[in-house]
C-alpha atoms as a PDB file:
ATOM      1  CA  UNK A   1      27.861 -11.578 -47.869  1.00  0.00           C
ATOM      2  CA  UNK A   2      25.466 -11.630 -45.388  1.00  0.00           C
ATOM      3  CA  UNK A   3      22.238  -9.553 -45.722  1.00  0.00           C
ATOM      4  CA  UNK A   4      20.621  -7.404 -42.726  1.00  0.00           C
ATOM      5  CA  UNK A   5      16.920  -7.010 -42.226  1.00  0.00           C
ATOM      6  CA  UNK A   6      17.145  -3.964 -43.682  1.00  0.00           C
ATOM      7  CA  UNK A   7      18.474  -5.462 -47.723  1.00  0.00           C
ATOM      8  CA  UNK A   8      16.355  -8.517 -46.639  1.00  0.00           C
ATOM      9  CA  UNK A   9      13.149  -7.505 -45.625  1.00  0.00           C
ATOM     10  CA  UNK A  10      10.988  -4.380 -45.529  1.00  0.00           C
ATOM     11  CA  UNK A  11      10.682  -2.971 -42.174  1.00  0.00           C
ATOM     12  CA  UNK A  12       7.797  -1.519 -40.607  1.00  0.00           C
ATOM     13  CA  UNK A  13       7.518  -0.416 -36.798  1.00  0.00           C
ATOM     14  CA  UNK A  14       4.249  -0.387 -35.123  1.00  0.00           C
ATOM     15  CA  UNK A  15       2.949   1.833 -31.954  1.00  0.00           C
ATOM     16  CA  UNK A  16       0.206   0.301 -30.051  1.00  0.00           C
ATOM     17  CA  UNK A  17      -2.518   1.876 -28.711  1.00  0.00           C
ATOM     18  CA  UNK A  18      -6.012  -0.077 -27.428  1.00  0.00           C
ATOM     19  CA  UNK A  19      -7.986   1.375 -30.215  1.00  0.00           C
ATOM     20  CA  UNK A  20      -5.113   2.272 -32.647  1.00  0.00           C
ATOM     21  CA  UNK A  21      -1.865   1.206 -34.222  1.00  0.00           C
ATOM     22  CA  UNK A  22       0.102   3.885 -36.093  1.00  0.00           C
ATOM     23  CA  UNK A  23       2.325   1.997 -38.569  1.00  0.00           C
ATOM     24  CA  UNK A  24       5.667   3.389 -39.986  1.00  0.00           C
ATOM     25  CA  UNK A  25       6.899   1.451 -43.086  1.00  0.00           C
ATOM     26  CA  UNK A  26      10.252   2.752 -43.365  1.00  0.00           C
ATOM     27  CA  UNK A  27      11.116   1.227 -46.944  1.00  0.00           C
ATOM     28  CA  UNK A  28       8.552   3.479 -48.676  1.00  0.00           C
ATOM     29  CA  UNK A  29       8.097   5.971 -45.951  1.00  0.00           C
ATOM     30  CA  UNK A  30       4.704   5.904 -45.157  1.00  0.00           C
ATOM     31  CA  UNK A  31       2.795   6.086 -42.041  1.00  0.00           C
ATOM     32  CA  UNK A  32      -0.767   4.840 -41.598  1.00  0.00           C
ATOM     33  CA  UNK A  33      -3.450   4.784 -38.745  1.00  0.00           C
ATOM     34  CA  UNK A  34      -5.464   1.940 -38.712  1.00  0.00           C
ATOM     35  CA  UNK A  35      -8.232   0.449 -35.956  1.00  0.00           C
ATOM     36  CA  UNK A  36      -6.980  -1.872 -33.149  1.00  0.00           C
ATOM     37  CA  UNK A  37      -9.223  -4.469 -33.934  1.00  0.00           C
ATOM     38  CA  UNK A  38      -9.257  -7.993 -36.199  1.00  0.00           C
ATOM     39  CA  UNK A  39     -10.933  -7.086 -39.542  1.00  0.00           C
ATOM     40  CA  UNK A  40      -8.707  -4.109 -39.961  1.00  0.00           C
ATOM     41  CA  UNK A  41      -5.490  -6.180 -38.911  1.00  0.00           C
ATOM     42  CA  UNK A  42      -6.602  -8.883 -41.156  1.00  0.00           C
ATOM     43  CA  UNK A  43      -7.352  -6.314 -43.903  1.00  0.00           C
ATOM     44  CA  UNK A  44      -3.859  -4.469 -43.473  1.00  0.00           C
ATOM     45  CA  UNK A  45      -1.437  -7.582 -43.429  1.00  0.00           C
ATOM     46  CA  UNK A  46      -3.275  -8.796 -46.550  1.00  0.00           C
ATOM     47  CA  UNK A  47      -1.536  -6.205 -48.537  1.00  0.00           C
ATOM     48  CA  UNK A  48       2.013  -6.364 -47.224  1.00  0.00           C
ATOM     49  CA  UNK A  49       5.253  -7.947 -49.640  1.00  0.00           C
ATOM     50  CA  UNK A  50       6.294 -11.523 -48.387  1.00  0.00           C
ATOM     51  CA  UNK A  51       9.224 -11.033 -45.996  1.00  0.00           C
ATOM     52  CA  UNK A  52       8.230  -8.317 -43.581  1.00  0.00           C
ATOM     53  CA  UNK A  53      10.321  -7.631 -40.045  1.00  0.00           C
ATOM     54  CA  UNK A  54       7.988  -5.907 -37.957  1.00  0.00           C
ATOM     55  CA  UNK A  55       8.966  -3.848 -34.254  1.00  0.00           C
ATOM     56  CA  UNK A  56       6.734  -3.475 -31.703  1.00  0.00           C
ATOM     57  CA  UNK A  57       7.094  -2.454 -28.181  1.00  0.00           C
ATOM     58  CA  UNK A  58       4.679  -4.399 -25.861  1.00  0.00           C
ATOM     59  CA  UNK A  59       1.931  -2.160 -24.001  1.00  0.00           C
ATOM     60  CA  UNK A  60       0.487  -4.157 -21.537  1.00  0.00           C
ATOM     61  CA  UNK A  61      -1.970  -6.513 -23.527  1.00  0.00           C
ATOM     62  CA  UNK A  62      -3.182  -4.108 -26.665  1.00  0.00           C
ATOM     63  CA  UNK A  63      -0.300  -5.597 -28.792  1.00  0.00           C
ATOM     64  CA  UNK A  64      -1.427  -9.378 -28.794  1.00  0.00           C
ATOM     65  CA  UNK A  65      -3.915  -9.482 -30.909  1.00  0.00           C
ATOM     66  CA  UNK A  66      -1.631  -8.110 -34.138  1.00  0.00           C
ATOM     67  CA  UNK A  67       1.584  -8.871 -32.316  1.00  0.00           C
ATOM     68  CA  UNK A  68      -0.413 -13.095 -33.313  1.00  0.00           C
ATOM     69  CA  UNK A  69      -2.074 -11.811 -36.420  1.00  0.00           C
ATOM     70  CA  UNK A  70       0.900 -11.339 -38.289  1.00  0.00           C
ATOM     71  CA  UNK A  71       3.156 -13.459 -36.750  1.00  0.00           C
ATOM     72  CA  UNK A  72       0.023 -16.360 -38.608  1.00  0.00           C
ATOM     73  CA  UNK A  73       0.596 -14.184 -41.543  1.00  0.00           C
ATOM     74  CA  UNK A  74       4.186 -15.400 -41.464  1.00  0.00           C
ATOM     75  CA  UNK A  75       5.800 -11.554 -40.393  1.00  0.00           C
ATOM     76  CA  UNK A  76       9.250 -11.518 -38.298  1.00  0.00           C
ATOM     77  CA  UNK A  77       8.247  -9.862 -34.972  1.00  0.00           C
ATOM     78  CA  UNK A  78      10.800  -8.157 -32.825  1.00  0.00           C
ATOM     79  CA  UNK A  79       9.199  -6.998 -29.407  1.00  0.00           C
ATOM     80  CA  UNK A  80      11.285  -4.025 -28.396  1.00  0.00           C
ATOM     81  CA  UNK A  81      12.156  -3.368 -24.711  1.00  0.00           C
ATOM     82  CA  UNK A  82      10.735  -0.463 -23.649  1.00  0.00           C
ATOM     83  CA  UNK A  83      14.161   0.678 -21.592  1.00  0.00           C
ATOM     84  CA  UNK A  84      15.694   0.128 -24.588  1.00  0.00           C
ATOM     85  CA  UNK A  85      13.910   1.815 -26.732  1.00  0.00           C
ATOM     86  CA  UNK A  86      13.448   5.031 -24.316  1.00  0.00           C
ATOM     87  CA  UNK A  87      17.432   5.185 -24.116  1.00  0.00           C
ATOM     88  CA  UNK A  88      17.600   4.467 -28.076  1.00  0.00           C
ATOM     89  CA  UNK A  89      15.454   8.011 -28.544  1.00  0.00           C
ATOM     90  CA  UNK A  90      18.243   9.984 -26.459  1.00  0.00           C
ATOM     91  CA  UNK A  91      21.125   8.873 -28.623  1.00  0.00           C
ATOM     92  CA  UNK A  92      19.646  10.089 -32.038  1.00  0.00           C
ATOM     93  CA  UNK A  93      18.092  13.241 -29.909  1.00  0.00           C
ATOM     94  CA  UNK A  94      14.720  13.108 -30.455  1.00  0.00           C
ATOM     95  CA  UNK A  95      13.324  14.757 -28.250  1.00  0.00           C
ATOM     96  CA  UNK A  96       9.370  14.764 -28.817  1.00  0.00           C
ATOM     97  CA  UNK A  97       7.141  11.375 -27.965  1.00  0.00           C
ATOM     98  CA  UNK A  98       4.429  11.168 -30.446  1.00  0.00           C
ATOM     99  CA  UNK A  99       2.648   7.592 -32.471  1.00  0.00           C
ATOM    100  CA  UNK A 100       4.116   8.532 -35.062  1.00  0.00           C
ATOM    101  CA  UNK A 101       7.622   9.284 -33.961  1.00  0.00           C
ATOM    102  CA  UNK A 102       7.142   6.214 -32.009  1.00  0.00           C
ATOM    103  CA  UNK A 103       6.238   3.932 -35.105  1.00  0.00           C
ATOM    104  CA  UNK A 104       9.463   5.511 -36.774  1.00  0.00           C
ATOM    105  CA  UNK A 105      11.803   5.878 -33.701  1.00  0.00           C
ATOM    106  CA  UNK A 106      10.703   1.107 -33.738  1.00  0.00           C
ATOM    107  CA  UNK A 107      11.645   1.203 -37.188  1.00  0.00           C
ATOM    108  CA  UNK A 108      14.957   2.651 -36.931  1.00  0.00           C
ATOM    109  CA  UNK A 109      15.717   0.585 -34.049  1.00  0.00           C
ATOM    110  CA  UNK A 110      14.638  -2.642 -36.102  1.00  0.00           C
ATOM    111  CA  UNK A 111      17.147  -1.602 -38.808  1.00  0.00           C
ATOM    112  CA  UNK A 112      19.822  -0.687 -36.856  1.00  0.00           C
ATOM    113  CA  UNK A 113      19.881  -3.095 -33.858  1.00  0.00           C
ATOM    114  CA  UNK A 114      18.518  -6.477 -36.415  1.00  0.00           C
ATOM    115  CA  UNK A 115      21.479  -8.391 -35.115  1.00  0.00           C
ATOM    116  CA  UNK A 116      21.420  -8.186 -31.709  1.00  0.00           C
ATOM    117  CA  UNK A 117      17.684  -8.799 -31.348  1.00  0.00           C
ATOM    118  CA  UNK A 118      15.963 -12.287 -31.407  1.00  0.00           C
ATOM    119  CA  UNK A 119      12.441 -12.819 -33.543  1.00  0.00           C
ATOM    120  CA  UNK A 120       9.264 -13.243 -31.187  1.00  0.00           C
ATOM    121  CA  UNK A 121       7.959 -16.443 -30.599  1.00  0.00           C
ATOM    122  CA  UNK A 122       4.322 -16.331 -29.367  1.00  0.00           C
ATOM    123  CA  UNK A 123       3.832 -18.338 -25.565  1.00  0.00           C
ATOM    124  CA  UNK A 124       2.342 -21.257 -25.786  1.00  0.00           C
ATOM    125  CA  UNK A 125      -1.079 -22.024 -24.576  1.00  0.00           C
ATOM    126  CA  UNK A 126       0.129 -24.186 -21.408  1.00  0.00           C
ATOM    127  CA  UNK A 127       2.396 -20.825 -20.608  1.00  0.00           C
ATOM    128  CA  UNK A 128      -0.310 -18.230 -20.881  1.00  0.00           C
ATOM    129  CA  UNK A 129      -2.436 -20.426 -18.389  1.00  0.00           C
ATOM    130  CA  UNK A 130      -0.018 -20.546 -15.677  1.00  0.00           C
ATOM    131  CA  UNK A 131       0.926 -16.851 -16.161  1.00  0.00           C
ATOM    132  CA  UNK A 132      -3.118 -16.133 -15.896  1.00  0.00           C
ATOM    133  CA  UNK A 133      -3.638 -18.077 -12.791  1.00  0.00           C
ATOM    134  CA  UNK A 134      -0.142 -16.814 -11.180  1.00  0.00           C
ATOM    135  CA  UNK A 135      -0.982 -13.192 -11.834  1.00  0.00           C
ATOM    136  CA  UNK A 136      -4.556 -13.966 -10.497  1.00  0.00           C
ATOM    137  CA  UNK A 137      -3.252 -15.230  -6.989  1.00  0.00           C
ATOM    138  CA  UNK A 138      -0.747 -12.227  -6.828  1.00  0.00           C
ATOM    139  CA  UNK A 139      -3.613  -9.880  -7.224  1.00  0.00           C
ATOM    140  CA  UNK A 140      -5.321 -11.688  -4.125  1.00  0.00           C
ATOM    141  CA  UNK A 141      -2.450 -11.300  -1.851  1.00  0.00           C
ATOM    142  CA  UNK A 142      -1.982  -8.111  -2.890  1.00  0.00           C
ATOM    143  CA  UNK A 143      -5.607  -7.210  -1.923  1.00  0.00           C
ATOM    144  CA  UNK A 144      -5.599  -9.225   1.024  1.00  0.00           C
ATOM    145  CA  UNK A 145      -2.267  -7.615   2.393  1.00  0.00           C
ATOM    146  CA  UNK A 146      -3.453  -4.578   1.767  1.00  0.00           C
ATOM    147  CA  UNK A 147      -6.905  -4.830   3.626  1.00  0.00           C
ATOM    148  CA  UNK A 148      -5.090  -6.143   6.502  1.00  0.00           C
ATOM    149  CA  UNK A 149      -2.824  -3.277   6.840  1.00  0.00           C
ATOM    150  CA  UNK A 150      -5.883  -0.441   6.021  1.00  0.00           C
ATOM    151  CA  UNK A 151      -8.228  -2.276   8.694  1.00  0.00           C
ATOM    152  CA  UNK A 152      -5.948  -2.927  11.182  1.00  0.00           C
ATOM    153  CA  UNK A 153      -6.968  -0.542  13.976  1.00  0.00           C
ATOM    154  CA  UNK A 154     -10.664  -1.135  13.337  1.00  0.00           C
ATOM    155  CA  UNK A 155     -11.960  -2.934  15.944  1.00  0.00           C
ATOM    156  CA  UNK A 156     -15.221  -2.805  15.112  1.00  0.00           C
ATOM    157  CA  UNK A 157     -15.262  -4.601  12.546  1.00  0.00           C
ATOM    158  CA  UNK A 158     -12.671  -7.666  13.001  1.00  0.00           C
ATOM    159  CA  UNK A 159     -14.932 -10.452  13.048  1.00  0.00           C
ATOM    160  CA  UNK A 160     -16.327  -9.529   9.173  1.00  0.00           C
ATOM    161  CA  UNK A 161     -12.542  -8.760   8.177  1.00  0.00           C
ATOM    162  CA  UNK A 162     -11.414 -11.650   9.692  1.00  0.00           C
ATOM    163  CA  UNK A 163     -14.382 -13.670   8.147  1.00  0.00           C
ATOM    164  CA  UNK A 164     -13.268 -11.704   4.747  1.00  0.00           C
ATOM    165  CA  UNK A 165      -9.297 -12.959   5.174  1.00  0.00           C
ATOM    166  CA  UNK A 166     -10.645 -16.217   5.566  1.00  0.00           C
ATOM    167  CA  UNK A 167     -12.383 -16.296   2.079  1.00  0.00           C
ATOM    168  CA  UNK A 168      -9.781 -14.599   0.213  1.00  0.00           C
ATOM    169  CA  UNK A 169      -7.139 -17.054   1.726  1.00  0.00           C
ATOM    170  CA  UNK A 170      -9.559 -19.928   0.576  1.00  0.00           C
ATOM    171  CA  UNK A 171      -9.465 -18.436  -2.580  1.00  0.00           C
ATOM    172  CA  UNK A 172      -5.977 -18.012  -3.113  1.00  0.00           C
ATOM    173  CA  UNK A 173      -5.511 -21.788  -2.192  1.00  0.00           C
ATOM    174  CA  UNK A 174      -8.353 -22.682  -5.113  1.00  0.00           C
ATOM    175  CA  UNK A 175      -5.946 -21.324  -7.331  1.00  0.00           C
ATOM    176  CA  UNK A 176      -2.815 -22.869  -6.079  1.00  0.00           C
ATOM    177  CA  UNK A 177      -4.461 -26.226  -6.645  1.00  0.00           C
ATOM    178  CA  UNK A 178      -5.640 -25.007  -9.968  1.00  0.00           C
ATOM    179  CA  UNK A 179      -1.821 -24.318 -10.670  1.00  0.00           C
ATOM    180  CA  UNK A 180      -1.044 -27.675  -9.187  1.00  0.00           C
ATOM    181  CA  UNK A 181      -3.860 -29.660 -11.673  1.00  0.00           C
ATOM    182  CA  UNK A 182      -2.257 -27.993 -14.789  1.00  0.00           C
ATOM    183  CA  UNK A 183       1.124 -28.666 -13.906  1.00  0.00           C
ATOM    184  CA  UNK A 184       0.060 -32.453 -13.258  1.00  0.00           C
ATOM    185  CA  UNK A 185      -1.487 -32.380 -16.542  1.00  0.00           C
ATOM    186  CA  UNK A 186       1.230 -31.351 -18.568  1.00  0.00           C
ATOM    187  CA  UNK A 187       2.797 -33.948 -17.318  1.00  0.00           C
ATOM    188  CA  UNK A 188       5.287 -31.202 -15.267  1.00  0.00           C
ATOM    189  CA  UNK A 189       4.359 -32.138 -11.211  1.00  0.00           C
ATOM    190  CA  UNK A 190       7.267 -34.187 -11.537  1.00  0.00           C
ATOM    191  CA  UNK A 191       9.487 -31.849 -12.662  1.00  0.00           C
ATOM    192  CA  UNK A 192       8.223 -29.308  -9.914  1.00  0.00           C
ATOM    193  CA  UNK A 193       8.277 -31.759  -7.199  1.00  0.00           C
ATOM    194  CA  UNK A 194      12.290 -32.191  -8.410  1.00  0.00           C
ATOM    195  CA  UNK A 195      13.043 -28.583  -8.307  1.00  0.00           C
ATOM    196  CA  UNK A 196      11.487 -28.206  -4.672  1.00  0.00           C
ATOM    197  CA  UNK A 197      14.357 -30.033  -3.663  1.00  0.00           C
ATOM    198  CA  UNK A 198      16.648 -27.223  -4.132  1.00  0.00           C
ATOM    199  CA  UNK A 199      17.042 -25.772  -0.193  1.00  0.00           C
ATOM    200  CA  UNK A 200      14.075 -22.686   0.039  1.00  0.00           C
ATOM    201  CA  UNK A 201      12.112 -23.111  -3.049  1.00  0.00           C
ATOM    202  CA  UNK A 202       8.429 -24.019  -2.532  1.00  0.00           C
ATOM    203  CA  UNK A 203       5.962 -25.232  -4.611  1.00  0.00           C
ATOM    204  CA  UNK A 204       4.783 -22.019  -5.974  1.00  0.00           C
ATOM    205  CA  UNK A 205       8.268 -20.735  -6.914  1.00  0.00           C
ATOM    206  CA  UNK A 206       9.147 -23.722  -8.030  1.00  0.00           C
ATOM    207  CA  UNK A 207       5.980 -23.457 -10.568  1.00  0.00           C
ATOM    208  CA  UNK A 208       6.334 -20.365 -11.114  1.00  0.00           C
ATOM    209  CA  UNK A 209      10.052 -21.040 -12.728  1.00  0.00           C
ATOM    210  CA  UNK A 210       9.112 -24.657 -14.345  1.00  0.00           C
ATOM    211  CA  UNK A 211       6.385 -22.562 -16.427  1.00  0.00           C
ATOM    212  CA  UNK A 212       9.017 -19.817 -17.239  1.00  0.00           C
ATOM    213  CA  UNK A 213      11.196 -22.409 -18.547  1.00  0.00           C
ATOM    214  CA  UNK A 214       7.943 -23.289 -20.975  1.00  0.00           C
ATOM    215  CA  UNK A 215       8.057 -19.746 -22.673  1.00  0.00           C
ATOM    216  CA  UNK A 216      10.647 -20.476 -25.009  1.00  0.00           C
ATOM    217  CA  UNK A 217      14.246 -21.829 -25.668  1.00  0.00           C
ATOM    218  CA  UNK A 218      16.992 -20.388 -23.380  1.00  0.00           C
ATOM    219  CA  UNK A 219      20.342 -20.721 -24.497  1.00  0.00           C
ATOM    220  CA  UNK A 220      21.802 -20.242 -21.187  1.00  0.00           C
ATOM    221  CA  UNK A 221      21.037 -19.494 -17.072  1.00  0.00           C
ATOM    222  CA  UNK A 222      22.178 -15.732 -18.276  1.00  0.00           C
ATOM    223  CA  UNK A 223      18.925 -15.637 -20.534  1.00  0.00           C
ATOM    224  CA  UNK A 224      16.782 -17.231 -18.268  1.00  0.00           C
ATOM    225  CA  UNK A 225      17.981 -14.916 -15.479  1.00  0.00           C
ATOM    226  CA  UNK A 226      17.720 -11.780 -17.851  1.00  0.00           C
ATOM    227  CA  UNK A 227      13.816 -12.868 -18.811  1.00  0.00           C
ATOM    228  CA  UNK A 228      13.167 -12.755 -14.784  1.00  0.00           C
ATOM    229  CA  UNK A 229      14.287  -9.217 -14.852  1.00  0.00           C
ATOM    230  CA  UNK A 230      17.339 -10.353 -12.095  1.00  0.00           C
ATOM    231  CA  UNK A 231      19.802  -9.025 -14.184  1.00  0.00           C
ATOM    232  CA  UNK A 232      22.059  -6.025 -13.724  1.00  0.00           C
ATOM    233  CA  UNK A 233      22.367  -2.873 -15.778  1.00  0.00           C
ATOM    234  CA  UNK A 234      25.069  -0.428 -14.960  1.00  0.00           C
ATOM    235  CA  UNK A 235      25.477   3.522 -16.376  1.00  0.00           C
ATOM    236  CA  UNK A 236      29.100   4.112 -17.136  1.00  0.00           C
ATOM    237  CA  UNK A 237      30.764   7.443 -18.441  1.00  0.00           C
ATOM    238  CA  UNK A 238      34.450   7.646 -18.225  1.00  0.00           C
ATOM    239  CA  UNK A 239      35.961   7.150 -14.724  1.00  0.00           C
ATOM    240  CA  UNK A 240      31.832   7.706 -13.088  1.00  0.00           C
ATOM    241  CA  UNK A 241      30.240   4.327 -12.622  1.00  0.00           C
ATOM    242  CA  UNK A 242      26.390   4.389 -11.382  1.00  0.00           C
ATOM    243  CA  UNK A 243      25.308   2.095  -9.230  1.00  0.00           C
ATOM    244  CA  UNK A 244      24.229  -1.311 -10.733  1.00  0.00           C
ATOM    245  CA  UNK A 245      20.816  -1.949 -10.460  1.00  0.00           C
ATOM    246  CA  UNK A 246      18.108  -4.535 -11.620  1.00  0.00           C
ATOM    247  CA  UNK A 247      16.786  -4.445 -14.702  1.00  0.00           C
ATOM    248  CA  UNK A 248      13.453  -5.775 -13.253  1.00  0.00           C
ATOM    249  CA  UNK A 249      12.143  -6.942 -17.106  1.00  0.00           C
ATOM    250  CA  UNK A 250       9.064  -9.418 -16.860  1.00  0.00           C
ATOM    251  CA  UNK A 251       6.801 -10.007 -14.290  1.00  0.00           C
ATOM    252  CA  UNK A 252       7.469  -8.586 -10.862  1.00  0.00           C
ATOM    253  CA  UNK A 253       5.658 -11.664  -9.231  1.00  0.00           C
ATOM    254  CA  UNK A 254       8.177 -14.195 -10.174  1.00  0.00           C
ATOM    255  CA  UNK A 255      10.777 -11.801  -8.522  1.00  0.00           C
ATOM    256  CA  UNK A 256       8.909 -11.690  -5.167  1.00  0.00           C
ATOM    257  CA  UNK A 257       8.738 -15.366  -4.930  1.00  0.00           C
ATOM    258  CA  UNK A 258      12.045 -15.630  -5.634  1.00  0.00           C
ATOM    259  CA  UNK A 259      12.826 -12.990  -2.659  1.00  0.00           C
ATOM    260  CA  UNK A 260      10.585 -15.063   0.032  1.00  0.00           C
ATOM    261  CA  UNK A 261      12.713 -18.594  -1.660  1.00  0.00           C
ATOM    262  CA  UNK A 262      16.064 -16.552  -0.503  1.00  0.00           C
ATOM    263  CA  UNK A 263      14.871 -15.706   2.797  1.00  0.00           C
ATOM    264  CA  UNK A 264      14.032 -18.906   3.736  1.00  0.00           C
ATOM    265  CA  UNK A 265      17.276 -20.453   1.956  1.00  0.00           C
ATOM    266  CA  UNK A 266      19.673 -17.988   3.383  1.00  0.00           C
ATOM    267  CA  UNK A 267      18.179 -19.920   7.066  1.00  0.00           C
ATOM    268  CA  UNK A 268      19.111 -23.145   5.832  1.00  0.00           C
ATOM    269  CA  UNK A 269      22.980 -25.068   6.103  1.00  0.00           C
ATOM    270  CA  UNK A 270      23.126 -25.020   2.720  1.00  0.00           C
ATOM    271  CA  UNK A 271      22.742 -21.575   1.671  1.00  0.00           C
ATOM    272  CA  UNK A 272      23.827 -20.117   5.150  1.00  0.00           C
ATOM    273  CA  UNK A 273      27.359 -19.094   4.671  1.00  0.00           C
ATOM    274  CA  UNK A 274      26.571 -18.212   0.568  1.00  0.00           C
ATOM    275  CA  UNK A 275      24.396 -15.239   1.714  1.00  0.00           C
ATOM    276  CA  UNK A 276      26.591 -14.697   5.354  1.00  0.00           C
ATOM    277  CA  UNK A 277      29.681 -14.142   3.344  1.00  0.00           C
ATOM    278  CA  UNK A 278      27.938 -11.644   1.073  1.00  0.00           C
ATOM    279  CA  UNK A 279      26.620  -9.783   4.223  1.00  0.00           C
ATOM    280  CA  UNK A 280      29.863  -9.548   5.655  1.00  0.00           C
ATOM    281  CA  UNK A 281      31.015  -7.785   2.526  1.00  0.00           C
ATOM    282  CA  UNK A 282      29.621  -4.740   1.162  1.00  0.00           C
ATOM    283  CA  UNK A 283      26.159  -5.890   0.199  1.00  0.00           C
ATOM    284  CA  UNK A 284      23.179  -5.077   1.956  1.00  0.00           C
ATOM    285  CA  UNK A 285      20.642  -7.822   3.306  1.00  0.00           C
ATOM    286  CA  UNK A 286      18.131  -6.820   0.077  1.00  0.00           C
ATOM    287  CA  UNK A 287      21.534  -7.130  -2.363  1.00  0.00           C
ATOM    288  CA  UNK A 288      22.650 -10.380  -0.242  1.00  0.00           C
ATOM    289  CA  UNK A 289      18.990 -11.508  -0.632  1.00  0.00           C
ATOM    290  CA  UNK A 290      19.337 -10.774  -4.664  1.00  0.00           C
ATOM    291  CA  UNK A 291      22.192 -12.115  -5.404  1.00  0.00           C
ATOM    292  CA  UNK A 292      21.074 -15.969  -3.636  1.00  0.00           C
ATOM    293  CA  UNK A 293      17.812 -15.541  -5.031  1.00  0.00           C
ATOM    294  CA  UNK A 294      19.632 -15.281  -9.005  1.00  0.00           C
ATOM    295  CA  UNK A 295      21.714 -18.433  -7.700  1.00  0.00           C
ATOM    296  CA  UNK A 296      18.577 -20.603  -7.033  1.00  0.00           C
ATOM    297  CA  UNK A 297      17.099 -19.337 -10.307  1.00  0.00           C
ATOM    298  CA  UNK A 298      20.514 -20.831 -11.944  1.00  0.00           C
ATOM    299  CA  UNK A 299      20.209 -23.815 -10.133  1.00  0.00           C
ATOM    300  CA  UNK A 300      16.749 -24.617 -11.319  1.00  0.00           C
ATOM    301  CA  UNK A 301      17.426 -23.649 -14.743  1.00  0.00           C
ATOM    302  CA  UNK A 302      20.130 -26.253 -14.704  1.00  0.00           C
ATOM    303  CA  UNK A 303      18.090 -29.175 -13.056  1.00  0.00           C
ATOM    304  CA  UNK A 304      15.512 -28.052 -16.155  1.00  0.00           C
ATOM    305  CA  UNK A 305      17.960 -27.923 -18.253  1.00  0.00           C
ATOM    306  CA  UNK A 306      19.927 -31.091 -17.680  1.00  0.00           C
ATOM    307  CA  UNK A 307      16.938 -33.278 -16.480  1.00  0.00           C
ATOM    308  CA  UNK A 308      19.085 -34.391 -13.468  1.00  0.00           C
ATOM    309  CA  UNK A 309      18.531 -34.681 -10.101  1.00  0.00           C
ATOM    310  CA  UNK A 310      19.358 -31.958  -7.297  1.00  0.00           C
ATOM    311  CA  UNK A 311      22.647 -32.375  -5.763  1.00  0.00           C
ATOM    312  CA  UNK A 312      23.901 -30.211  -3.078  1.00  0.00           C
ATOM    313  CA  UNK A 313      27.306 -29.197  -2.920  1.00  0.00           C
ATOM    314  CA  UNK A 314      29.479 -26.765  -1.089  1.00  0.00           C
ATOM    315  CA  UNK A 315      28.108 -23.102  -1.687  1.00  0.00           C
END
């Protein structure tokens, strides 16, 4: 008979706060408060049993440091989605959102949902560098775009903004080619330049997806589409279906390039009648636009997959 997490292991859920973590361990019922920082991680994981599955749910970047700790102190981490965690507290009714109900609320999930969740793997280094510099140059356009549109009827200034657009586009490109020299280091330029074949993706989306690809093993293009946060969740009661909408999981900025690479392919004889016969339906241009940009996303993951080389066929 097989065993579940629960028999198996003890299981402790964890809410993360930058200077605390509150820490349920549900086998012995006991919640502790202990500091945010290294010594006190260190000092905790020293005195836990050998096979510990741990749940967290990831707050921006205050749960890497333990989230590494004790996956080095050989812990099973489960990184709970914080959707699914949110509609988990509904269905057993609780109805208050404390750290500690938290830390019990990732506990009971653990237990309860062991088989349907995967361990955590942390990124590797080559990963965490391209999703640095990536985030880095969204944060520039971002600015940029939005000093454009705030200045825009100021004419007296438009020789120091335009002087300032100039240096912030310069910028941007310093990064780009920073992108481009770790790619080409890795030994992945190749495998970039072979994915920009595919009609409307560019050299940054193409990146962008060829160091997605590095974060971890993907079983299939449904995974890989799910970890981009362009797949669909649907609320369904009876006979009333809601409207189907993105799950938007991961980082927004591989969605947006993905957006601009299905504009441009939706242009192009390849793509052309694949997003025309979608607008001619009942989609919208933004769901015609969605739905291409999830089909170059496939298409990638299988040239990464396979290895092979792109070849077009009828859309």
């Amino acid at each position: 008979m097989t065993m579940s997490i629960y028999e198996s292991k003890a299981v402790i859920g964890v809410d993360v706060a930058k200077h605390e973590l509150v820490i349920y361990d549900e086998q012995h019922e006991r919640l502790t408060a202990i500091p945010n920082s290294k010594v006190d991680i260190k000092k905790w994981l020293k005195n836990l049993p050998s096979e510990v599955s741990i749940a967290i749910e990831a707050t921006g970047s205050y749960h890497v440091l333990f989230a590494n700790m004790a996956y080095k102190a050989g812990c099973a981490i489960y990184m709970i989605d914080g959707y699914a965690l949110s509609h988990y507290r509904k269905s057993v009714n609780v109805r208050s959102k404390t750290d500690a109900l938290d830390a019990r609320l990732l506990a009971r999930f653990l237990s309860h949902e062991s088989k349907k969740l995967k361990p955590w793997v942390p990124p590797s280094p080559l990963y965490l560098t391209l999703l640095s510099l990536f985030r880095r140059r969204a944060a520039l356009v971002k600015m940029r775009v939005s000093l454009t549109q705030s200045w825009a009827n100021e004419p007296l200034l438009e020789t120091e903004l335009s002087d300032h657009l100039i240096a912030m586009r310069r910028l941007e490109q310093a990064v780009e080619d920073k992108i481009r020299d770790v790619l080409d280091q890795a030994g992945l330029l190749s495998v970039v330049k072979r994915c920009m074949k595919v009609e409307g993706i560019g050299f940054l989306t193409a990146a962008r997806l060829v160091a997605t690809y590095q974060r971890g093993a993907f079983d299939n293009s449904d995974a890989f589409i799910a970890f981009l946060g362009l797949d669909l969740r649907q609320v369904q009661s009876g006979q009333k279906k809601g409207q189907a909408k993105l799950t938007k999981r991961g980082d927004s900025e591989v969605r947006r390039l993905l957006h601009n690479a299905a504009m441009s392919a939706s242009r192009s004889p390849r793509w052309k009648s694949y997003y025309q016969t979608r607008r001619d339906g009942k989609y919208s241009t933004t769901q015609a636009l969605v739905m291409l940009a999830r089909k170059l996303a496939r298409v990638v993951f299988a040239l990464l997959k396979s290895g092979d080389e792109y070849q077009p066929k009828t859309a």
